[in-house]
C-alpha atoms as a PDB file:
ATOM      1  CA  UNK A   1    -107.680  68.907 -99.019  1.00  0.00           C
ATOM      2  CA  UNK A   2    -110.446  71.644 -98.537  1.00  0.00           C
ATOM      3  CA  UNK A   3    -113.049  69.075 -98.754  1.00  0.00           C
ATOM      4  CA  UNK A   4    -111.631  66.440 -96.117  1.00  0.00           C
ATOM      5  CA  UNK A   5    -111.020  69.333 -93.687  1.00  0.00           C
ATOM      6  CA  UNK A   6    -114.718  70.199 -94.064  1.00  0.00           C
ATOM      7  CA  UNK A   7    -115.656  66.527 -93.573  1.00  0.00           C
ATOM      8  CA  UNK A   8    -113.188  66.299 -90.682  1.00  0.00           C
ATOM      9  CA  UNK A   9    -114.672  69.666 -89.120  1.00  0.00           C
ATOM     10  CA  UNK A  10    -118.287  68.337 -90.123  1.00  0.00           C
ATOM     11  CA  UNK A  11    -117.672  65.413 -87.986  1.00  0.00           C
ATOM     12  CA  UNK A  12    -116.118  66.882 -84.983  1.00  0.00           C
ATOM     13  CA  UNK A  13    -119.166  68.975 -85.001  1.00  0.00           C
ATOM     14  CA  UNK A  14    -120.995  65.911 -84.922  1.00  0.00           C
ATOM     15  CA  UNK A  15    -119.119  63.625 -82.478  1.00  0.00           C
ATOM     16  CA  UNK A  16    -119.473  66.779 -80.051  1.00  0.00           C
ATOM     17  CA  UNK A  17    -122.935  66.657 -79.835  1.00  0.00           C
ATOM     18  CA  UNK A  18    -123.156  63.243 -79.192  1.00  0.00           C
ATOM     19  CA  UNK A  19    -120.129  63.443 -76.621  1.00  0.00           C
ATOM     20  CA  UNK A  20    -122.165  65.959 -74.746  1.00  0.00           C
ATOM     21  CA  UNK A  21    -125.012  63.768 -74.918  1.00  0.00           C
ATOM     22  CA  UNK A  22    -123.854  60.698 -73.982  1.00  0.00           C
ATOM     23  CA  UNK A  23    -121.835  62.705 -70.849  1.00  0.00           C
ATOM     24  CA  UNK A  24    -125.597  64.015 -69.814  1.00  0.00           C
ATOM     25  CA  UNK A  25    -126.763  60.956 -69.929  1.00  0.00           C
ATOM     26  CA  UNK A  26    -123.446  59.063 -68.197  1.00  0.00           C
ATOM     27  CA  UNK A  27    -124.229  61.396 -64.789  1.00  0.00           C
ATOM     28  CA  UNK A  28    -127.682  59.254 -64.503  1.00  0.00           C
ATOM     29  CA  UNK A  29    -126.357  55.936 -65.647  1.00  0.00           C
ATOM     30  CA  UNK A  30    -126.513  54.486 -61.712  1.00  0.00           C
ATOM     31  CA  UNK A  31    -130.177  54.619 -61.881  1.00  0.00           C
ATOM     32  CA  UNK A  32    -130.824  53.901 -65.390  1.00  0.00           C
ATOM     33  CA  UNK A  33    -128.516  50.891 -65.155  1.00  0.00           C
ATOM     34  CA  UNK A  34    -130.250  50.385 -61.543  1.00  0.00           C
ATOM     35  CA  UNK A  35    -126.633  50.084 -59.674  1.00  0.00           C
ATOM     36  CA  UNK A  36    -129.031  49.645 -56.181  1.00  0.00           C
ATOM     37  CA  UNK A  37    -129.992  46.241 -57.626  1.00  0.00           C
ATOM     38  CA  UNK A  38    -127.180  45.409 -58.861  1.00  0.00           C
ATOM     39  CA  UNK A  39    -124.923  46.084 -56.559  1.00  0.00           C
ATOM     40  CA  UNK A  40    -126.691  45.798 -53.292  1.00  0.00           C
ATOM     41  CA  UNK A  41    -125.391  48.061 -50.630  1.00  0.00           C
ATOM     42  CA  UNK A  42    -126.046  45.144 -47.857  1.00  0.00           C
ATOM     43  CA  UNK A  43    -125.174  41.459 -48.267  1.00  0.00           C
ATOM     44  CA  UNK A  44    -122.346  38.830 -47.878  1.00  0.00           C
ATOM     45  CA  UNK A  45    -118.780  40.780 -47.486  1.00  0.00           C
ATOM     46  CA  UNK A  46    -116.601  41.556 -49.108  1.00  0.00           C
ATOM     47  CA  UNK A  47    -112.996  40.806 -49.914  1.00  0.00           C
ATOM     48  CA  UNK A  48    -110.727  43.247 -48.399  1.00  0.00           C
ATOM     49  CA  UNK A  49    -108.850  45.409 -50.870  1.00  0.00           C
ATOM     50  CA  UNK A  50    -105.307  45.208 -50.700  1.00  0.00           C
ATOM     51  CA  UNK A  51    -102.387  46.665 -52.303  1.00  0.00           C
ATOM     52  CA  UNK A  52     -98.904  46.386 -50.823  1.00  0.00           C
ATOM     53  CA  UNK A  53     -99.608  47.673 -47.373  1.00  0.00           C
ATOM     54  CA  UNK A  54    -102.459  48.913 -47.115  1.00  0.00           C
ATOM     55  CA  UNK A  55    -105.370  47.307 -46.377  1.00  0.00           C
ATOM     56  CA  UNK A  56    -109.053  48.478 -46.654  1.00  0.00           C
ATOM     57  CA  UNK A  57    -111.894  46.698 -45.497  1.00  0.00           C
ATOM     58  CA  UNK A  58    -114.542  47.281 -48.550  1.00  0.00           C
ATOM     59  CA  UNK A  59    -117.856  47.213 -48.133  1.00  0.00           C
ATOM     60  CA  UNK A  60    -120.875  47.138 -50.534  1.00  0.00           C
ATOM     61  CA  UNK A  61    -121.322  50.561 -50.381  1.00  0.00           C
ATOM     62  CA  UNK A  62    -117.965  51.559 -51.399  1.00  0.00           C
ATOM     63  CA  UNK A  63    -118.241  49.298 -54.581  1.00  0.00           C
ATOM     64  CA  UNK A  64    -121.494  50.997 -54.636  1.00  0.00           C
ATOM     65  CA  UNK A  65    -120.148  54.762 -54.385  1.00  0.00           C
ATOM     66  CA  UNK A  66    -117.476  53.593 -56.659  1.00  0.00           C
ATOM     67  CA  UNK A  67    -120.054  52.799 -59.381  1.00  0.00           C
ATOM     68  CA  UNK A  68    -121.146  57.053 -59.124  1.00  0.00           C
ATOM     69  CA  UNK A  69    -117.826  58.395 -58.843  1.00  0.00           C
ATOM     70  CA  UNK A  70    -116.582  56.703 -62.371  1.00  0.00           C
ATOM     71  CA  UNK A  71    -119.607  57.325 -63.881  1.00  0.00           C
ATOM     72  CA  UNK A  72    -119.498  61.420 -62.501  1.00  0.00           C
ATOM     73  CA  UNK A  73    -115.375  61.494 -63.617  1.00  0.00           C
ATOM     74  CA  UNK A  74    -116.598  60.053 -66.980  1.00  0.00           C
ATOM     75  CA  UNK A  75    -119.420  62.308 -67.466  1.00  0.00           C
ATOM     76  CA  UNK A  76    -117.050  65.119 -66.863  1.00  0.00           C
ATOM     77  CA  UNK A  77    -114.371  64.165 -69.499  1.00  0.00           C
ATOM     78  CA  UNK A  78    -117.178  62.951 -72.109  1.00  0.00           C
ATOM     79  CA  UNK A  79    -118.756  66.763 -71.340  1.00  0.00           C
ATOM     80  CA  UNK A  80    -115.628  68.565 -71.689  1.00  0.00           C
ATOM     81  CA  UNK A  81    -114.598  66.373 -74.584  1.00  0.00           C
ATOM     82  CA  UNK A  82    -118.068  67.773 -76.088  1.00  0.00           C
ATOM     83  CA  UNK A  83    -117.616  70.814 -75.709  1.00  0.00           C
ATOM     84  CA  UNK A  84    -114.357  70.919 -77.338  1.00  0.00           C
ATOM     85  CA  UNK A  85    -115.095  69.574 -80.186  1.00  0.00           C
ATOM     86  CA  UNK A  86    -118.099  71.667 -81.127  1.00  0.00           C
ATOM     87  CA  UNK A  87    -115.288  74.374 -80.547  1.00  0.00           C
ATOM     88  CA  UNK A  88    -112.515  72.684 -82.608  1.00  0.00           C
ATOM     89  CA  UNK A  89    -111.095  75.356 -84.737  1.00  0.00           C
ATOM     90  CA  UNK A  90    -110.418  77.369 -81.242  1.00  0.00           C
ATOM     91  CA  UNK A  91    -108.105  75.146 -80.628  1.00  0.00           C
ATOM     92  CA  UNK A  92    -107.226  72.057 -82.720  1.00  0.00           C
ATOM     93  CA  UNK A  93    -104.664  74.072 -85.264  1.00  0.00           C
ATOM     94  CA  UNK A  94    -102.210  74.947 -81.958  1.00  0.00           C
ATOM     95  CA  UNK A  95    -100.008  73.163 -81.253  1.00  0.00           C
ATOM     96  CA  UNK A  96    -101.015  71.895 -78.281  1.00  0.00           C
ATOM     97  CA  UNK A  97    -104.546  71.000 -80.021  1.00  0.00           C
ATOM     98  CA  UNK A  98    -102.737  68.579 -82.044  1.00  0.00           C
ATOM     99  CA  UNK A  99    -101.925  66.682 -78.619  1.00  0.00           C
ATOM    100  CA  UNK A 100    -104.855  67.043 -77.174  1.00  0.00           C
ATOM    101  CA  UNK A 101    -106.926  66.172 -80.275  1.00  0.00           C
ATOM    102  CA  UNK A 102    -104.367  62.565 -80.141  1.00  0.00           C
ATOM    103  CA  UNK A 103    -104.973  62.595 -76.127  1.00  0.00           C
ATOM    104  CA  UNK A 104    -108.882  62.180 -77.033  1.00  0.00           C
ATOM    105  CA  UNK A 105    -108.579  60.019 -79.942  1.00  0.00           C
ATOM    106  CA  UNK A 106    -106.863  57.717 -77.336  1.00  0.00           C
ATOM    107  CA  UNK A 107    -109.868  58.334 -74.896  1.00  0.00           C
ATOM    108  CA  UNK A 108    -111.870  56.949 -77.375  1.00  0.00           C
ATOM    109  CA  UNK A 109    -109.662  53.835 -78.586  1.00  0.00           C
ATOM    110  CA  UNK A 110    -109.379  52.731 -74.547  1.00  0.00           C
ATOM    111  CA  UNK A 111    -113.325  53.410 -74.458  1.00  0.00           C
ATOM    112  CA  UNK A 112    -113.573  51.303 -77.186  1.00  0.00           C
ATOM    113  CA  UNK A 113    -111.593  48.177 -76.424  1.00  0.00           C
ATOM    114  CA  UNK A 114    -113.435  48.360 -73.059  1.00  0.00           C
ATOM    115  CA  UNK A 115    -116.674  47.425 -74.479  1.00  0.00           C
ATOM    116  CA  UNK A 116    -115.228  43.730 -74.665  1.00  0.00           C
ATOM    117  CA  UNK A 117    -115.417  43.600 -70.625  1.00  0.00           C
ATOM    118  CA  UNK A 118    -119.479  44.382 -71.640  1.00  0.00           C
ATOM    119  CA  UNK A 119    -119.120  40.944 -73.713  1.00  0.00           C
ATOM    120  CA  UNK A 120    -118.804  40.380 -76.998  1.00  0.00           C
ATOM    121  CA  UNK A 121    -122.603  40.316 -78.633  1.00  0.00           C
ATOM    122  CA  UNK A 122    -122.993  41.862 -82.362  1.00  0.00           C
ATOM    123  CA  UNK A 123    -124.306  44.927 -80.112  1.00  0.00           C
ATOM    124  CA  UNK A 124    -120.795  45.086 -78.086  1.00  0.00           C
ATOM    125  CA  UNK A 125    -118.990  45.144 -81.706  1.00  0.00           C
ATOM    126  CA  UNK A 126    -121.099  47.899 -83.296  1.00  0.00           C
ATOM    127  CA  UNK A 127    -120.403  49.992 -80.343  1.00  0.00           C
ATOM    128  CA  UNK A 128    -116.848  49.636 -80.454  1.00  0.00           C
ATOM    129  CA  UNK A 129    -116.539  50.471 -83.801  1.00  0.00           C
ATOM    130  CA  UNK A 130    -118.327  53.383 -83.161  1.00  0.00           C
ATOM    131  CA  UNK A 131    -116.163  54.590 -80.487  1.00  0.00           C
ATOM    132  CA  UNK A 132    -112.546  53.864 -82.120  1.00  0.00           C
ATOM    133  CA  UNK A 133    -114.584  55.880 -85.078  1.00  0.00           C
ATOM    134  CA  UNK A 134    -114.299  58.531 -82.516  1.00  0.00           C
ATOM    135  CA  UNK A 135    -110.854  57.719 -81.965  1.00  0.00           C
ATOM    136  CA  UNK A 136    -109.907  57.952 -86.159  1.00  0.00           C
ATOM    137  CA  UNK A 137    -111.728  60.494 -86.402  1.00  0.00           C
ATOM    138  CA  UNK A 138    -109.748  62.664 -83.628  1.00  0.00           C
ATOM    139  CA  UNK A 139    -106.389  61.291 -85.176  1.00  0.00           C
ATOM    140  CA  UNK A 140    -106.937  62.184 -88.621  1.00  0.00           C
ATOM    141  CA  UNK A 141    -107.838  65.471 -86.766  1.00  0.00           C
ATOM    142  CA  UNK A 142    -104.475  65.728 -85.488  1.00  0.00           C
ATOM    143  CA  UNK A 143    -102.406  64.570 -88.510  1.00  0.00           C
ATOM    144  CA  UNK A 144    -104.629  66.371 -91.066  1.00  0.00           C
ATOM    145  CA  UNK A 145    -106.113  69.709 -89.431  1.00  0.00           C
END
């Protein structure tokens, strides 16, 4: 058992710096992904957005804004998510790591089965094996740790 904690804590070590990375990285996605071409702030309109009653007149540059705000609320949880699991045995053998540690291994499976809405290319696969890796990885954490 010594030896697959090690591996486990080996890993979380791992997925941490990459998690911290790939947050980094998320906070620029808008321009690397160039979001002002691709979702020009001035055209056609829009459909209004409605749900029950309330009705919102979106424009461009709300779907626009929208595009940073996910992309800053996921760089946030993908840096925090980092950081914690560079830290892991702080807090994984509590309790309350346990949950969180199953919390982000479901992160990671909902991260995962959203690479489909990418498309489904041998590149889309890859990457969401890779992230529901993350997502085994964090509940063997949990059960195991």
């Amino acid at each position: 058992m010594a030896i697959l904690e090690t591996l486990i804590g080996i890993g979380l070590v791992v997925a941490g710096l990459f998690t911290l990375t790939l947050g980094a990285v998320h906070f620029f996605f808008p321009i690397l992904l160039d979001f002002e071409q691709a979702i020009p702030k001035e055209g056609p309109s829009l459909k209004p957005f409605r749900l029950g009653p309330i009705r919102y007149a979106t424009q461009r540059r709300d779907v626009h804004g929208i595009g940073w705000v996910m992309n800053h609320a996921a760089s946030y949880v993908l840096v925090s998510i980092g950081l914690l699991e560079m830290a892991w045995w702080l807090w994984l053998p509590t309790p309350a790591g346990r949950l969180l540690s199953v919390w982000i291994a479901g992160w990671w499976f909902i991260r995962a089965a959203s690479e489909l809405y990418l498309g489904q290319r041998r590149g889309d696969w890859l990457i969401l094996v890779g992230f529901a890796s993350l997502g085994v990885l964090h509940l063997s954490a949990a059960l195991l740790l």
